[in-house]
PDB file of N, CA and C in Angstrom:
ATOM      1  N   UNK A   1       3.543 -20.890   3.594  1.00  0.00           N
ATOM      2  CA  UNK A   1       4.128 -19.844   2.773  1.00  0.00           C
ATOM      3  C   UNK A   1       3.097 -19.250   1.820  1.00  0.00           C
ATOM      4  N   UNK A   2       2.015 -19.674   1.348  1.00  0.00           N
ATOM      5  CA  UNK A   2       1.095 -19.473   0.681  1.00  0.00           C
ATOM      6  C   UNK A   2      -0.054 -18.676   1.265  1.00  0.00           C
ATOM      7  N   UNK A   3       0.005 -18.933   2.447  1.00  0.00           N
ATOM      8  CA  UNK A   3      -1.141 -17.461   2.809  1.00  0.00           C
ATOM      9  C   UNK A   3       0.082 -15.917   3.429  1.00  0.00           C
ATOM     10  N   UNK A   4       1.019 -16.376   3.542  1.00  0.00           N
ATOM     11  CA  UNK A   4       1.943 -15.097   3.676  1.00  0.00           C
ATOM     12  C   UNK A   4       1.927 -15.032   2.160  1.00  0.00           C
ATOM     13  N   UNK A   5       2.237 -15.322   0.970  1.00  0.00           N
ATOM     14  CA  UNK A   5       2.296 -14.526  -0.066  1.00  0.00           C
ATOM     15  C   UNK A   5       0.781 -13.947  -0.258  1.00  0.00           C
ATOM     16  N   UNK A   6      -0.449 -14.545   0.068  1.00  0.00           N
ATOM     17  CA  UNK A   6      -2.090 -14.082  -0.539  1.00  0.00           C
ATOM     18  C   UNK A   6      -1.544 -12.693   0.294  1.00  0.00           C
ATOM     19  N   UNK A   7      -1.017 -13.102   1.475  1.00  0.00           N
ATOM     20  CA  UNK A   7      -1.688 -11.522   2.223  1.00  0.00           C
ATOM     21  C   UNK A   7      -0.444 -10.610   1.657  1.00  0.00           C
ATOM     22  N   UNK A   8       0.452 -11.038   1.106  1.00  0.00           N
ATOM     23  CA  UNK A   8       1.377  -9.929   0.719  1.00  0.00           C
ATOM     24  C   UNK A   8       0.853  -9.007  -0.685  1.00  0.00           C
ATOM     25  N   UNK A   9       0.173 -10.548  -1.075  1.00  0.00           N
ATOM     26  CA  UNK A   9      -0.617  -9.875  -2.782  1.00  0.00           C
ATOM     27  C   UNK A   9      -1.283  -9.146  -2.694  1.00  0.00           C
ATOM     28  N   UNK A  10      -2.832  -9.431  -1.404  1.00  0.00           N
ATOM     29  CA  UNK A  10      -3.650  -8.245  -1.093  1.00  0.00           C
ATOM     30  C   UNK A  10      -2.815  -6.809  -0.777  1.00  0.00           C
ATOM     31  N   UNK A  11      -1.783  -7.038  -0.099  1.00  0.00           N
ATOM     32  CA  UNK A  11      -1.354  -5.873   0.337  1.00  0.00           C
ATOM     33  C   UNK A  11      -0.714  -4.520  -1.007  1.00  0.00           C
ATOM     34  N   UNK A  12      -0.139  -5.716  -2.131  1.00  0.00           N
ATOM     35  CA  UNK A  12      -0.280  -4.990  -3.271  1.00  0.00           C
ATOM     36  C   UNK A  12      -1.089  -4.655  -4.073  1.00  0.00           C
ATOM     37  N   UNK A  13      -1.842  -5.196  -3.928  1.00  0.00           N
ATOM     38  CA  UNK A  13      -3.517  -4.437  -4.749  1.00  0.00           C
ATOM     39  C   UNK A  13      -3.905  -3.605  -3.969  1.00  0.00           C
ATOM     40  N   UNK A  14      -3.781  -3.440  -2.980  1.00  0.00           N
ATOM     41  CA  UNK A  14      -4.286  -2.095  -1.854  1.00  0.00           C
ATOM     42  C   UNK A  14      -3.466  -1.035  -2.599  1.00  0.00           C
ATOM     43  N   UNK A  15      -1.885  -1.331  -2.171  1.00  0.00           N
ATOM     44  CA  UNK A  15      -1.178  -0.645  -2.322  1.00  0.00           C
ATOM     45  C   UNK A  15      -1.552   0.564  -4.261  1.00  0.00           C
ATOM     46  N   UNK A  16      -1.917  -0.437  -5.117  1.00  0.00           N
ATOM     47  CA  UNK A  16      -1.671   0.030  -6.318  1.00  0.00           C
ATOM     48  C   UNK A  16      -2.824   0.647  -7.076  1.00  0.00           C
ATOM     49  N   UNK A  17      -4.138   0.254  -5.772  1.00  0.00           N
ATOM     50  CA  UNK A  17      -5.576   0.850  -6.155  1.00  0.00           C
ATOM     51  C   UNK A  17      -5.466   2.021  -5.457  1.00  0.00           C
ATOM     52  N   UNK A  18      -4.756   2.549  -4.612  1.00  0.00           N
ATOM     53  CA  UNK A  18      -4.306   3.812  -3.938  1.00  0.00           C
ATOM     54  C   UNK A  18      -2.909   4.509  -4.835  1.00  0.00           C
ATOM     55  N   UNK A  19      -2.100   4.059  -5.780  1.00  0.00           N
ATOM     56  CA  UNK A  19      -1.702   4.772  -6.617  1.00  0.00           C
ATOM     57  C   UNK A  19      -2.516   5.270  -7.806  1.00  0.00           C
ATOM     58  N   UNK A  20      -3.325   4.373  -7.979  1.00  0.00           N
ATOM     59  CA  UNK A  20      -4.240   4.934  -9.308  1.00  0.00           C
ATOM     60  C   UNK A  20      -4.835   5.956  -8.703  1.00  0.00           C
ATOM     61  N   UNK A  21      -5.732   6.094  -7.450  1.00  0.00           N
ATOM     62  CA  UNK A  21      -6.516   6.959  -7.181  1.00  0.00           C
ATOM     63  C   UNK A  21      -5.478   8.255  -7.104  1.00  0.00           C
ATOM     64  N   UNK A  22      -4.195   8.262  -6.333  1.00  0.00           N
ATOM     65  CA  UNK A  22      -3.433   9.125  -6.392  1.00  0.00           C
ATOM     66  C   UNK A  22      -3.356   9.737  -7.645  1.00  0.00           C
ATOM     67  N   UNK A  23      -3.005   9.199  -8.618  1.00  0.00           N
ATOM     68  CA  UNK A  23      -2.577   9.442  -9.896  1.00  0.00           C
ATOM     69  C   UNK A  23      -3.588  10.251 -11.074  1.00  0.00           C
ATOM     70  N   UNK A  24      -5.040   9.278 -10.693  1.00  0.00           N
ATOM     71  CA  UNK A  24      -6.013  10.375 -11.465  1.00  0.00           C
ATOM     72  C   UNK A  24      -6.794  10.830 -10.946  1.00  0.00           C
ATOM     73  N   UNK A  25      -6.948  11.014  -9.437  1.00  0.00           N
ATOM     74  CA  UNK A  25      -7.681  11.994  -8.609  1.00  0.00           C
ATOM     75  C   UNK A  25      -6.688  12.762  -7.618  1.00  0.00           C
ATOM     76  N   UNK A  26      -5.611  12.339  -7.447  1.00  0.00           N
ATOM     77  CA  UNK A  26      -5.235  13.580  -6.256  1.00  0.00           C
ATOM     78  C   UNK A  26      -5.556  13.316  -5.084  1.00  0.00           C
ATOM     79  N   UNK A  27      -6.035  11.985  -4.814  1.00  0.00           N
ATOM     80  CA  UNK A  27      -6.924  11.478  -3.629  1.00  0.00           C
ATOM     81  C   UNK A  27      -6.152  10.320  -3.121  1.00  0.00           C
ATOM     82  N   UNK A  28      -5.703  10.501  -1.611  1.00  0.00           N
ATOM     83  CA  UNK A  28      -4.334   9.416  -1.297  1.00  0.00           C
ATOM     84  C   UNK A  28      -5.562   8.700  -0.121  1.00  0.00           C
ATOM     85  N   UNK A  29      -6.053   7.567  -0.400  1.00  0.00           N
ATOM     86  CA  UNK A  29      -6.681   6.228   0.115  1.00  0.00           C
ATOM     87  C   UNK A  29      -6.002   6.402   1.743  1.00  0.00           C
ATOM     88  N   UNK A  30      -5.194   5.950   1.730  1.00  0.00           N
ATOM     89  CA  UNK A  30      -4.161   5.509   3.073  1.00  0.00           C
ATOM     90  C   UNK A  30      -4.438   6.709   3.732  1.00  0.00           C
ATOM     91  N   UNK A  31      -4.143   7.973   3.328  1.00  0.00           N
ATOM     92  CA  UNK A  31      -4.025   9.325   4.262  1.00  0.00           C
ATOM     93  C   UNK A  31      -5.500   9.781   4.851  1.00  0.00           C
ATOM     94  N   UNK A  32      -6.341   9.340   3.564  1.00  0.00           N
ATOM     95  CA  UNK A  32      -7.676   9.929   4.353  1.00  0.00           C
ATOM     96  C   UNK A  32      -7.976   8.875   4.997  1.00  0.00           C
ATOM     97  N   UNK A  33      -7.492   7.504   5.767  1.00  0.00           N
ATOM     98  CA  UNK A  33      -8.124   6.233   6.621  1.00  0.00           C
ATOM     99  C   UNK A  33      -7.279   6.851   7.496  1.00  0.00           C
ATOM    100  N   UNK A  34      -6.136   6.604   7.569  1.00  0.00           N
ATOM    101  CA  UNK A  34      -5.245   6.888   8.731  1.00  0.00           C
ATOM    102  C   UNK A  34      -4.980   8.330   9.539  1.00  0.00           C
ATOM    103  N   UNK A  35      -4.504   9.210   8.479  1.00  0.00           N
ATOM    104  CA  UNK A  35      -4.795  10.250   8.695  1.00  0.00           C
ATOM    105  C   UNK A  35      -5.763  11.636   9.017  1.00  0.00           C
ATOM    106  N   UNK A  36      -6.757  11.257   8.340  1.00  0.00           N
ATOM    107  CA  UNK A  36      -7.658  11.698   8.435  1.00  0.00           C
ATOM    108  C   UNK A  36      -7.877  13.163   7.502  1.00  0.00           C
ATOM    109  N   UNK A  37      -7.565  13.036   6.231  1.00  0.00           N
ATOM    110  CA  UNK A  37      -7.382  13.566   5.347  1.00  0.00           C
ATOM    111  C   UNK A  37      -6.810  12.844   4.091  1.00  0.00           C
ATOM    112  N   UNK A  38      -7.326  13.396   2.863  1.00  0.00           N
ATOM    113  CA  UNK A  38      -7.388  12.820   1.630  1.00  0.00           C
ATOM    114  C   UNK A  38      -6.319  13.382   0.445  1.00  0.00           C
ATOM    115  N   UNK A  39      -5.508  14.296   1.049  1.00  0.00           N
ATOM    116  CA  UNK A  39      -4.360  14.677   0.783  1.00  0.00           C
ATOM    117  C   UNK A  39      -3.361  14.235   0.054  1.00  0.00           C
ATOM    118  N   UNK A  40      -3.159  13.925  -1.179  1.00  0.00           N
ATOM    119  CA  UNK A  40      -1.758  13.766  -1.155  1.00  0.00           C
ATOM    120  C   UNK A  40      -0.380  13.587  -0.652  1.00  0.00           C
ATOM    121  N   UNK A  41       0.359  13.070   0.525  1.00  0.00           N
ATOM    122  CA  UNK A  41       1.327  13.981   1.161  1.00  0.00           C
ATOM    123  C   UNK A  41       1.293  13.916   2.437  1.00  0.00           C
ATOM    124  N   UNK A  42       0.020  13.395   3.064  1.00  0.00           N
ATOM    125  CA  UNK A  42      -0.377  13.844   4.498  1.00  0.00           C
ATOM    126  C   UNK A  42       0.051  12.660   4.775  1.00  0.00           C
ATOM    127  N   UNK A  43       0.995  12.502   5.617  1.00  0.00           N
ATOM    128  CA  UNK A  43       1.604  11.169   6.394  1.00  0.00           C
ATOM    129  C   UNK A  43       1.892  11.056   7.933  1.00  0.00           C
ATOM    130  N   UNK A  44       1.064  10.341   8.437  1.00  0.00           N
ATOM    131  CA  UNK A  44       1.144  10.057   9.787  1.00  0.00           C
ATOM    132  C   UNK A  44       2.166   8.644  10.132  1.00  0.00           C
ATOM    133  N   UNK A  45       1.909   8.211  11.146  1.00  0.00           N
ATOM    134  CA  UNK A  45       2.383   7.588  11.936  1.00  0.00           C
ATOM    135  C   UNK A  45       1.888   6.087  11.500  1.00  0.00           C
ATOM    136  N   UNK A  46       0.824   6.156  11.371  1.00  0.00           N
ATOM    137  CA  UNK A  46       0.075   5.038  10.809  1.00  0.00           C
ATOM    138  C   UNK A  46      -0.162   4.597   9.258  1.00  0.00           C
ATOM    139  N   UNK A  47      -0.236   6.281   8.407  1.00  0.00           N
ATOM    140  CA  UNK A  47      -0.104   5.759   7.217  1.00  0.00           C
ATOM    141  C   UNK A  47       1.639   5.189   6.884  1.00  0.00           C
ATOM    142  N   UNK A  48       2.779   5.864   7.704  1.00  0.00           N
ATOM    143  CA  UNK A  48       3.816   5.783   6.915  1.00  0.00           C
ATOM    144  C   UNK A  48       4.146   3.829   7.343  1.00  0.00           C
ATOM    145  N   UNK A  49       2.993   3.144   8.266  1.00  0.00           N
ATOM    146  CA  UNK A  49       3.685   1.979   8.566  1.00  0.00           C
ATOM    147  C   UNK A  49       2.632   1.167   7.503  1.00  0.00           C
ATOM    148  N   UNK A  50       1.274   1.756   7.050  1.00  0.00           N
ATOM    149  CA  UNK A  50       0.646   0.661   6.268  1.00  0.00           C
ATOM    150  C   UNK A  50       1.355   1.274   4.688  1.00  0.00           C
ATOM    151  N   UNK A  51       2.353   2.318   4.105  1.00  0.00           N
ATOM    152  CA  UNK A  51       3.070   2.039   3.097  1.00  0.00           C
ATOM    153  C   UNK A  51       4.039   1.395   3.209  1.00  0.00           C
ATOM    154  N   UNK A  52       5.081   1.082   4.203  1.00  0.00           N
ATOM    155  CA  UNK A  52       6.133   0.261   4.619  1.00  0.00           C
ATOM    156  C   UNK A  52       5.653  -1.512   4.391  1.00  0.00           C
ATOM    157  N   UNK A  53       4.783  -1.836   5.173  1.00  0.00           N
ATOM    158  CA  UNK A  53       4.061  -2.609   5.012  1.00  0.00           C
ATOM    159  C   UNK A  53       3.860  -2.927   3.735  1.00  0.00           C
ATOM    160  N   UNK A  54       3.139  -1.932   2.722  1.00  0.00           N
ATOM    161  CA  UNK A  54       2.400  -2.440   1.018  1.00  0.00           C
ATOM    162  C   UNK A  54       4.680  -2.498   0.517  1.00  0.00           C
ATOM    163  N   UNK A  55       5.285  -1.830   0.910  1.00  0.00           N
ATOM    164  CA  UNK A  55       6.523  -1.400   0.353  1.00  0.00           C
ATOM    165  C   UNK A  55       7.103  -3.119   0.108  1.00  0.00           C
ATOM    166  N   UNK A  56       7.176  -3.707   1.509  1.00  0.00           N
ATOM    167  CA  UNK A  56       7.801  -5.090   2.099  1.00  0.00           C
ATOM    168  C   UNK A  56       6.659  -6.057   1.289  1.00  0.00           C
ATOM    169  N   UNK A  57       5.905  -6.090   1.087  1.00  0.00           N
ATOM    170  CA  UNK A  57       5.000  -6.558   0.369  1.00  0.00           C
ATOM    171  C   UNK A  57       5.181  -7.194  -0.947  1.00  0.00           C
ATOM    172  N   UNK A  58       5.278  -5.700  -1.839  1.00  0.00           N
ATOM    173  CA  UNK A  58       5.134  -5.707  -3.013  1.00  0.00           C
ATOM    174  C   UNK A  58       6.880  -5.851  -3.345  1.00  0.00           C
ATOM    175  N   UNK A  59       7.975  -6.037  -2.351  1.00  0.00           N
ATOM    176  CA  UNK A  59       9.217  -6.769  -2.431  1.00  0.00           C
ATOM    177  C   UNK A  59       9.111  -8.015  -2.153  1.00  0.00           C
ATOM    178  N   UNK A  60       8.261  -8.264  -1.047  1.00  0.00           N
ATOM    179  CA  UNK A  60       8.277 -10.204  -1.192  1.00  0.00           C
ATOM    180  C   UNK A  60       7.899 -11.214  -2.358  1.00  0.00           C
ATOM    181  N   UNK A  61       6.745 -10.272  -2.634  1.00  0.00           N
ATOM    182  CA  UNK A  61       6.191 -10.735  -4.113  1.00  0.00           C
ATOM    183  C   UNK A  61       7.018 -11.056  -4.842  1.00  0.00           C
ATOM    184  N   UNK A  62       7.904  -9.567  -5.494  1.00  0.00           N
ATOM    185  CA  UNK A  62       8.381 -10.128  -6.513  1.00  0.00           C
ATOM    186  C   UNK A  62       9.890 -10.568  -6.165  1.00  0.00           C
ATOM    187  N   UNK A  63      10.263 -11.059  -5.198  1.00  0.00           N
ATOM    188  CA  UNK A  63      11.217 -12.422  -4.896  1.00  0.00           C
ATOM    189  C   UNK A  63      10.411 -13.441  -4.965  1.00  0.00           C
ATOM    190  N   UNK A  64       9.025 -13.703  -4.642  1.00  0.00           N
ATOM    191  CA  UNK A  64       9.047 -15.083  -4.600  1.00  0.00           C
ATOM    192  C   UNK A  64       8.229 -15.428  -5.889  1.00  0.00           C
ATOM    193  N   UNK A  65       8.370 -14.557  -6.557  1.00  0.00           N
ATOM    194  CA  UNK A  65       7.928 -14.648  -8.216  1.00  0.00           C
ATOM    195  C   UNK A  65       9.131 -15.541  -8.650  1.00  0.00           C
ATOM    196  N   UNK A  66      10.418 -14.949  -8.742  1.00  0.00           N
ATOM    197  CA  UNK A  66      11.504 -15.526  -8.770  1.00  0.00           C
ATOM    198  C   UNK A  66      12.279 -16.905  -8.449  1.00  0.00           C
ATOM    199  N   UNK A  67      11.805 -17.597  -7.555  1.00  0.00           N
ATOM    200  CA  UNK A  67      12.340 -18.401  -6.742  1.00  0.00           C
ATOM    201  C   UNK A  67      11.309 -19.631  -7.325  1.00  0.00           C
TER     202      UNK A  67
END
């Protein structure tokens, strides 16, 4: 259970170093890897499963913060 939570944690630090960049650059991490553009907004197929992914993530976390 302990390396499913590390990799859920990494997945929220991904997730939240790509909101900052969003937030004070305008620059979406995920869209320009996956997509192939740095866009804001630009959502493919691939980015919308590695935010689903950080989404399920950063919900497991904080259940098993809880527990």
């Amino acid at each position: 259970m302990d390396m499913i939570y590390n990799i859920c944690l990494i997945l929220c630090i991904i997730g939240a170093i790509n909101w900052g960049l969003i937030g004070f650059f305008n620059f979406d991490l995920v869209a320009a890897i996956a997509a192939g553009g740095g866009k804001f907004g630009n959502i493919s197929m691939i980015s919308r499963f590695i935010y689903a992914a950080v989404g399920l993530a950063g919900l497991f976390v904080a259940i098993y913060m809880f527990m």
